[in-house]
N, C-alpha and C. Protein backbone atom coordinates (compact mmCIF):
# COMPACT_ATOMS: atom_id res chain seq x y z
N UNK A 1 36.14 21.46 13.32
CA UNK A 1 37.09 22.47 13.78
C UNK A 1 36.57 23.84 13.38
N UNK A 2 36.94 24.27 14.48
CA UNK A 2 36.42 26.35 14.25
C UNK A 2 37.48 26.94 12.91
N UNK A 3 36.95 27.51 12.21
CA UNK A 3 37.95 28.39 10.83
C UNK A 3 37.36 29.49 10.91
N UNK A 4 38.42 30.25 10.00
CA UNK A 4 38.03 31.61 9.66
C UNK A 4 37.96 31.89 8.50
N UNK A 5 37.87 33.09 7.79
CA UNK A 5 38.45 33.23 6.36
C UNK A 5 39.08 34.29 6.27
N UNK A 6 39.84 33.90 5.28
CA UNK A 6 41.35 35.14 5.65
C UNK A 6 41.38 35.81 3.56
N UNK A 7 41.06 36.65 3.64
CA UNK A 7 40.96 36.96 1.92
C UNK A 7 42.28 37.99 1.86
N UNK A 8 43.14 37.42 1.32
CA UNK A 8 44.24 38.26 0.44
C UNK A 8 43.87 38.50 -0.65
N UNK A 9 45.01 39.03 -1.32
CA UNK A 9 45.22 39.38 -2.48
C UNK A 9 44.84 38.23 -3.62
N UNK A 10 45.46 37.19 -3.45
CA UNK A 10 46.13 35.81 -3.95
C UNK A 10 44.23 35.38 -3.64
N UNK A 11 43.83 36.11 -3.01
CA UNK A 11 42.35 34.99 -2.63
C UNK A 11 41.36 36.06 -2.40
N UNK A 12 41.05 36.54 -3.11
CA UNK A 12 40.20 37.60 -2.74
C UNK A 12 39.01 37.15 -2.63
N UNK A 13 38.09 35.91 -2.97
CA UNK A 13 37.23 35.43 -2.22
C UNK A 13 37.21 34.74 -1.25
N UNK A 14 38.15 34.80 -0.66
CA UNK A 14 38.68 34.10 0.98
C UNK A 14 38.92 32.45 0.82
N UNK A 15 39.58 32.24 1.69
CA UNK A 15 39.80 30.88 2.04
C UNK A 15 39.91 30.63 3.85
N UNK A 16 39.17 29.58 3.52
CA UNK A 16 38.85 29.33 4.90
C UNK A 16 40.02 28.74 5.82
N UNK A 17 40.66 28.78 6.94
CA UNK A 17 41.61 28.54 7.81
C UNK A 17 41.51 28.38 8.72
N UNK A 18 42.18 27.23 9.47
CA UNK A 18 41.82 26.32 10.46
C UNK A 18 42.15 27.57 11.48
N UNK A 19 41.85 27.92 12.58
CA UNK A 19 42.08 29.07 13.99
C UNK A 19 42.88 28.28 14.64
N UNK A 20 44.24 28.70 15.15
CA UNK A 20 45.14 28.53 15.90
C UNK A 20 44.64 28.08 17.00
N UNK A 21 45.29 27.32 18.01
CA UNK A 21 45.14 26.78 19.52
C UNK A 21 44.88 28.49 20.22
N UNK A 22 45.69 29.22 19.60
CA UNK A 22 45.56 30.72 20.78
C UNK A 22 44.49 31.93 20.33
N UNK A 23 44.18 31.23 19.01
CA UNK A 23 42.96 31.98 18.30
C UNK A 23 41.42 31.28 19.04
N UNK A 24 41.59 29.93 19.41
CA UNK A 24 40.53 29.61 19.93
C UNK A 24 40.49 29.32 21.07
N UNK A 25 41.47 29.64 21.69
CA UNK A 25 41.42 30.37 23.70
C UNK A 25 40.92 31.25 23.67
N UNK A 26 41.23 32.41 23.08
CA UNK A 26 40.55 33.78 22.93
C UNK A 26 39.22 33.81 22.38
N UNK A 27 38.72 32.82 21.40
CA UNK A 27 37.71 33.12 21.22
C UNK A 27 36.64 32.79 22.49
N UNK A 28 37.29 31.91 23.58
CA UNK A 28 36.43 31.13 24.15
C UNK A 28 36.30 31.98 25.36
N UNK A 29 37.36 32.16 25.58
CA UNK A 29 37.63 33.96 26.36
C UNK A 29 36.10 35.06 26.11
N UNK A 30 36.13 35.15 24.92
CA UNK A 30 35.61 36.20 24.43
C UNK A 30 34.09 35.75 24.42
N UNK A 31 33.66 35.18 24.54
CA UNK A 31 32.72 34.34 24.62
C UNK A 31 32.06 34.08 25.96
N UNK A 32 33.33 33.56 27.19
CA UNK A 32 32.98 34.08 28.76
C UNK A 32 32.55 35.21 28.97
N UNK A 33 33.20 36.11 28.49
CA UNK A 33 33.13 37.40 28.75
C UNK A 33 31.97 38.21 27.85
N UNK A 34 31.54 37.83 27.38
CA UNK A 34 29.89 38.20 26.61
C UNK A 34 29.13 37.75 27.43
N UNK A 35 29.38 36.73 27.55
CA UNK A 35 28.00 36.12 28.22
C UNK A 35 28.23 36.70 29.66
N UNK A 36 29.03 36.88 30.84
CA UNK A 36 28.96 37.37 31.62
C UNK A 36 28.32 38.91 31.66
N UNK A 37 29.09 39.95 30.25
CA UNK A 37 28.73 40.86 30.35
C UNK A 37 27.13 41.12 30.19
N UNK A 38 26.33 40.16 29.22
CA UNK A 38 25.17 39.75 29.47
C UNK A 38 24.58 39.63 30.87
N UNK A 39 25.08 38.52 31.13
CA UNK A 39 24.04 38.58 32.18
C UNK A 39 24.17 39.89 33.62
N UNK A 40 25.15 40.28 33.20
CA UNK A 40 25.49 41.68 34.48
C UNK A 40 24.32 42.84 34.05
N UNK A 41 24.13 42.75 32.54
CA UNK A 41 23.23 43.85 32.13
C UNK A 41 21.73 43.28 32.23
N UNK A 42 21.72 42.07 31.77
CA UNK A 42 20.34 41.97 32.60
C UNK A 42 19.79 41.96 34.05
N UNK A 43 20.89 41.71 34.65
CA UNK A 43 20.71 41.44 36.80
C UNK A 43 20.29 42.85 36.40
N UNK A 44 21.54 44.03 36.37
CA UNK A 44 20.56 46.13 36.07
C UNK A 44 19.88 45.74 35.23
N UNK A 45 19.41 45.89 34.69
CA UNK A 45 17.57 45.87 34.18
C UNK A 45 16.63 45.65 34.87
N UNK A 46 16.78 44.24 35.34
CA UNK A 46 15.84 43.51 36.42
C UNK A 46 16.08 44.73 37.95
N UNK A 47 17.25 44.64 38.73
CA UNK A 47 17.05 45.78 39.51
C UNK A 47 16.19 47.13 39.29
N UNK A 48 16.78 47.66 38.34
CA UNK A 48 15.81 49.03 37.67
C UNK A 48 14.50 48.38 38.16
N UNK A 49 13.96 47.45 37.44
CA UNK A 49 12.69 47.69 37.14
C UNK A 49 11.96 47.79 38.62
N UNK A 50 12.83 46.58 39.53
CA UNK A 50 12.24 46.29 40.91
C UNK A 50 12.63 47.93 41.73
N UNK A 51 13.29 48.99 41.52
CA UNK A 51 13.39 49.92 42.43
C UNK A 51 12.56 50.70 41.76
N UNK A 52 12.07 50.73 40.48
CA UNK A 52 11.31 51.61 40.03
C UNK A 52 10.06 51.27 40.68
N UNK A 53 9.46 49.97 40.25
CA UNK A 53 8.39 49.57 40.95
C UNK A 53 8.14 50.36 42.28
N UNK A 54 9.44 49.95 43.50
CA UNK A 54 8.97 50.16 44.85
C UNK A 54 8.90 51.64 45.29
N UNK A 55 9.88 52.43 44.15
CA UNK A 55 9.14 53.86 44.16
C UNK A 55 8.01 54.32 43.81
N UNK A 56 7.64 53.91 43.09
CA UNK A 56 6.28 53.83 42.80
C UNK A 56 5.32 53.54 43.46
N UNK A 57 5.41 52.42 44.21
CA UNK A 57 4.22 51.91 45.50
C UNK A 57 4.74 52.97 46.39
N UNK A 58 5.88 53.14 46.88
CA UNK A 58 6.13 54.26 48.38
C UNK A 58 5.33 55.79 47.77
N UNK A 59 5.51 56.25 46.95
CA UNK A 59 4.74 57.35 46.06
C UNK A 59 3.62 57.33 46.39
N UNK A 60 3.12 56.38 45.92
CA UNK A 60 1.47 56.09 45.56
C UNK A 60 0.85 55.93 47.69
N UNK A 61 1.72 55.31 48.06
CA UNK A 61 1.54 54.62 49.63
C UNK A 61 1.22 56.37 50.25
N UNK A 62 2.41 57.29 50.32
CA UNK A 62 2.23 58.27 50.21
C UNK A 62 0.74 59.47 50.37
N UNK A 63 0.08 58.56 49.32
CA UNK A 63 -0.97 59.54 49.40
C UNK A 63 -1.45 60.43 47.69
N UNK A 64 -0.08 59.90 47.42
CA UNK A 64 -0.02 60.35 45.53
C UNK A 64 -1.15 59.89 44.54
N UNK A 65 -1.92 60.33 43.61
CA UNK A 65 -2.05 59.17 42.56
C UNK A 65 -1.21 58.33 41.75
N UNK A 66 -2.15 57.47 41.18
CA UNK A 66 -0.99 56.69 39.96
C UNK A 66 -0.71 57.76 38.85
N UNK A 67 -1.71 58.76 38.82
CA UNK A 67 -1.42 59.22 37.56
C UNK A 67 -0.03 60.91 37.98
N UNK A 68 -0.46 61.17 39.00
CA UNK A 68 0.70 61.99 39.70
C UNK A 68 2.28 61.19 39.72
N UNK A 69 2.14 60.22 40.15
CA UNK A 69 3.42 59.53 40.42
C UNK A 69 4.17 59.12 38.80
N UNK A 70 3.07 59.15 38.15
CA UNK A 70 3.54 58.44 36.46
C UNK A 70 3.65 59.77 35.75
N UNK A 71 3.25 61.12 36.01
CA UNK A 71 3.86 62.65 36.00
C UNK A 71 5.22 62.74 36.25
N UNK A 72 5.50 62.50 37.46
CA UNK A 72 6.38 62.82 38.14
C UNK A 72 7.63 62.00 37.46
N UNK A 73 7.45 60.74 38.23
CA UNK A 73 8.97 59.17 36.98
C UNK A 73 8.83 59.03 35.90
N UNK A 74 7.25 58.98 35.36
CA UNK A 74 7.41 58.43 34.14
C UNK A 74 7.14 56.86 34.02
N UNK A 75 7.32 56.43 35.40
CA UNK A 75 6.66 54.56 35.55
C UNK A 75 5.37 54.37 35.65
N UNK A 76 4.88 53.33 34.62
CA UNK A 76 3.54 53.15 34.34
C UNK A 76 3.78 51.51 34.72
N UNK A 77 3.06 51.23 35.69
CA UNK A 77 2.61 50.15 36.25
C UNK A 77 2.37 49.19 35.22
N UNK A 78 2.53 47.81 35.04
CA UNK A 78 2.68 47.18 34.10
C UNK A 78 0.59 47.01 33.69
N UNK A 79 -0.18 46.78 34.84
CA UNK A 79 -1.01 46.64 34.79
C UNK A 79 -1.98 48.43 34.00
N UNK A 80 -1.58 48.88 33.95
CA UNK A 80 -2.00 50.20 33.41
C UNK A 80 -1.46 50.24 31.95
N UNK A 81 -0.01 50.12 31.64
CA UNK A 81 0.07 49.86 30.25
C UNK A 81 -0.52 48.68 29.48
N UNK A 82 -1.01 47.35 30.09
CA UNK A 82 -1.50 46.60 29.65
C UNK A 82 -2.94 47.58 28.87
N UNK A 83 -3.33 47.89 29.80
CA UNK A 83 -4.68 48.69 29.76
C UNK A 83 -4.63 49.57 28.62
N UNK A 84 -3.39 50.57 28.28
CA UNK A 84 -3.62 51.69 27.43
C UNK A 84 -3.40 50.78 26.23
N UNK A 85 -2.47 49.67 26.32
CA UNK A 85 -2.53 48.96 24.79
C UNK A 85 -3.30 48.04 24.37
N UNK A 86 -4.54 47.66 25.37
CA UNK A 86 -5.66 47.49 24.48
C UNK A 86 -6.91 48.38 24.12
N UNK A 87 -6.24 49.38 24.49
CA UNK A 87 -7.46 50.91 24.43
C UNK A 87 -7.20 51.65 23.25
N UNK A 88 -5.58 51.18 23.07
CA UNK A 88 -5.19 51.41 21.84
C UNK A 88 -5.15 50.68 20.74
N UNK A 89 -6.13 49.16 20.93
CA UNK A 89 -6.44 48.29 20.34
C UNK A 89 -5.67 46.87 19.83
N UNK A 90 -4.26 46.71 20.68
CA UNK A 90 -3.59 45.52 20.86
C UNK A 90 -4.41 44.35 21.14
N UNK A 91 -4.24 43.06 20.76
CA UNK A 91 -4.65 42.44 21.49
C UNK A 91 -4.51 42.15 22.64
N UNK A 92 -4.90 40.96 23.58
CA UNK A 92 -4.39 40.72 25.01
C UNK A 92 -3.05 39.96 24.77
N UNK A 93 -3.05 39.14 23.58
CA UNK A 93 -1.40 38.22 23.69
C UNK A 93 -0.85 39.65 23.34
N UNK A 94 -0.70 40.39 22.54
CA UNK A 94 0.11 41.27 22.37
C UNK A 94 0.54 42.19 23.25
N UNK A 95 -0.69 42.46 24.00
CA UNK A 95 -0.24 43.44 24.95
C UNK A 95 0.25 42.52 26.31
N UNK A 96 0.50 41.65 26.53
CA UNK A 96 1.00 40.77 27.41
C UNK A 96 2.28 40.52 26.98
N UNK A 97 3.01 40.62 26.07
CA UNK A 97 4.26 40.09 25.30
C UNK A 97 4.80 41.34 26.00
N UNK A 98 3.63 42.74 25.38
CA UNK A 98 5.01 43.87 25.74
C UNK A 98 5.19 44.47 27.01
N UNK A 99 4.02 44.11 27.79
CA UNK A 99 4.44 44.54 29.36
C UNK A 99 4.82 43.44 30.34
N UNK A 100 4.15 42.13 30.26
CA UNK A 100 4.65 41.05 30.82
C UNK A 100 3.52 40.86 31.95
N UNK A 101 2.62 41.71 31.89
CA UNK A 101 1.36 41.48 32.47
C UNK A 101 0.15 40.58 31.59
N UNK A 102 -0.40 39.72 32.63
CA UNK A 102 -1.66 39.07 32.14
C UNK A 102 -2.33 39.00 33.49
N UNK A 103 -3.85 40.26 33.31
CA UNK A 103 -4.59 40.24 34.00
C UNK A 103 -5.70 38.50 34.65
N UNK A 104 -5.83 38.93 35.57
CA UNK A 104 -6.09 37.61 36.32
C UNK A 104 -7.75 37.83 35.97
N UNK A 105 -8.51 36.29 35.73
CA UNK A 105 -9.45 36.32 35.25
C UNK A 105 -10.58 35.83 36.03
């Protein structure tokens, strides 16, 4: 069974207590609702990244450089930061962890 600890006076190092039937609806509540709010913030993330991307190619399609267009947004192609963080002496697992790129061999 789910408990809590409830420290009064009488218990000032707490004692543990069984959670009510309506204490553990709500928790379970609360719990839907994390995890939903989760995954709503990752779906925007994942969008971001994909409209950033395709501004970036229409930019670049354009006639732009990469390095004009990464002036301009501020988006560095995953394959280019791979690049500056082993120039900056990352390894390849490392620098693959933090951009999510692994150059093809």
């Amino acid at each position: 069974m789910t408990f809590k600890i409830e420290i009064t006076p009488e218990n000032p190092e707490g004692l543990k207590v069984n959670l009510t039937a309506e204490e553990l609806e709500q928790q379970k509540k609360d719990v839907a609702r994390a995890t939903a709010d989760r995954e709503a913030w990752i779906t925007k993330k994942n969008q971001e990244k994909i409209d950033a991307k395709a501004g970036n190619d229409k930019l670049v399609a354009l006639g732009l450089s990469q390095d004009q267009v990464t002036a301009m947004t501020g988006y560095i192609p995953p394959s280019v930061r791979y690049q500056q963080l082993i120039d900056d002496g990352e390894t390849p697992e490392e620098a693959t962890a933090i951009t999510g790129y692994t150059p093809e061999e």
